[in-house]
C-alpha atoms as a PDB file:
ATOM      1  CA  UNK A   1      14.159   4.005   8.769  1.00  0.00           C
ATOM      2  CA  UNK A   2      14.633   3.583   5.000  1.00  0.00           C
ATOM      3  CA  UNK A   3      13.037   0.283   3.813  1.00  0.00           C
ATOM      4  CA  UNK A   4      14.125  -1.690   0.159  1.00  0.00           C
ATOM      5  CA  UNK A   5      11.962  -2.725  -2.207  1.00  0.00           C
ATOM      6  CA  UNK A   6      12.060  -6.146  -3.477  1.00  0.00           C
ATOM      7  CA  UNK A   7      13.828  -4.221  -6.535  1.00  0.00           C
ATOM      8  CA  UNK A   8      15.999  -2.336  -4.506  1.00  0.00           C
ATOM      9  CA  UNK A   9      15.032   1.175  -4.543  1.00  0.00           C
ATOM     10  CA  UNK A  10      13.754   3.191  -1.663  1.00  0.00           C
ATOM     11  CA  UNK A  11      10.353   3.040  -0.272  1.00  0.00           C
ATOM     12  CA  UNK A  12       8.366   6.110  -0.183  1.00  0.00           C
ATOM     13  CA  UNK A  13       8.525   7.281   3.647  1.00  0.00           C
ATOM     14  CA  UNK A  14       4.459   8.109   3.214  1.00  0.00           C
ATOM     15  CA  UNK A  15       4.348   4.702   2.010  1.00  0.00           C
ATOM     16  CA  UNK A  16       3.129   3.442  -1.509  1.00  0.00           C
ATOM     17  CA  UNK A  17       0.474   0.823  -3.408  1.00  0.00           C
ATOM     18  CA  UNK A  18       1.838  -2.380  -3.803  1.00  0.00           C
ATOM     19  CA  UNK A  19       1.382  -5.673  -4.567  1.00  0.00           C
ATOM     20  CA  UNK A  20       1.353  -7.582  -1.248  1.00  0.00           C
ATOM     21  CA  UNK A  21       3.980 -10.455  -1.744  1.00  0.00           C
ATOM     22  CA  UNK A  22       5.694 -12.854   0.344  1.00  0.00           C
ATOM     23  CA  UNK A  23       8.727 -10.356   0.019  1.00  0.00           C
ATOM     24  CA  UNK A  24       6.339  -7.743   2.093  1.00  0.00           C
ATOM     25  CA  UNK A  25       4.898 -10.069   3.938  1.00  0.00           C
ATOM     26  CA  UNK A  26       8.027 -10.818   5.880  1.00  0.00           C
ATOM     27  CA  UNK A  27       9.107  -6.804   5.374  1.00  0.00           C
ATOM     28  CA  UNK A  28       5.678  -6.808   7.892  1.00  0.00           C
ATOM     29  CA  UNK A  29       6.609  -9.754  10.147  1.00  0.00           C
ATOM     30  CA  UNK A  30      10.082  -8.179  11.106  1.00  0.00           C
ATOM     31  CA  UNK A  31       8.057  -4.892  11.663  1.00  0.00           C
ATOM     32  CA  UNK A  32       9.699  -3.008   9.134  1.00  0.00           C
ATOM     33  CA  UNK A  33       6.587  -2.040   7.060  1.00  0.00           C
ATOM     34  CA  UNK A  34       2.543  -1.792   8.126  1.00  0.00           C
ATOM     35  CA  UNK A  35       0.495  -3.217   5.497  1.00  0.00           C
ATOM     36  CA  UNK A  36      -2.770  -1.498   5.579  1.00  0.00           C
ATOM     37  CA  UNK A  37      -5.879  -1.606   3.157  1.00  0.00           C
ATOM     38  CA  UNK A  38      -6.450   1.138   0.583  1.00  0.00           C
ATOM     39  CA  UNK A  39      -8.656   3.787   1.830  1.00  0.00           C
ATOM     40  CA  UNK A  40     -12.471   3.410   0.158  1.00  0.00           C
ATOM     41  CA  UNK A  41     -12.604   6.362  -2.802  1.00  0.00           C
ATOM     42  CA  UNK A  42     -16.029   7.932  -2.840  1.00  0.00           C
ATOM     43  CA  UNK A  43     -17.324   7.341  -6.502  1.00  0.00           C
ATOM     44  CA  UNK A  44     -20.437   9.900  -7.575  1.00  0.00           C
ATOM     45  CA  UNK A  45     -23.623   8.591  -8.664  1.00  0.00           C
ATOM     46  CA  UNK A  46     -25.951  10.360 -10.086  1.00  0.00           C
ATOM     47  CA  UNK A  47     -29.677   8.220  -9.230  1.00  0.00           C
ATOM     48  CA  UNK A  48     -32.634   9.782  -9.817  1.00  0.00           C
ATOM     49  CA  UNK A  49     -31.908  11.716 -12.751  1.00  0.00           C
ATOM     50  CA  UNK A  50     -32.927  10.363 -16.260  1.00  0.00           C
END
């Protein structure tokens, strides 16, 4: 299934980030789209060292 952007182009079929609107929010509702949350990235931190 191909799925249009608010803007008409394509979504990516892997999916993309967007801006959750009402646009996607009905995309989601007629079960064209899943809206999921971005995965967590890992940031390094470097405690103990002065």
């Amino acid at each position: 299934m191909r799925v249009r952007k608010a803007d008409s182009s394509l979504l990516a079929p892997a999916g993309e980030t967007l801006d959750v609107t009402a646009y996607w929010r009905r995309r989601e509702n007629e079960g064209d789209v899943v809206i999921t949350a971005l995965p967590k990235v890992k940031t390094r931190t470097d405690k103990g060292e002065a």
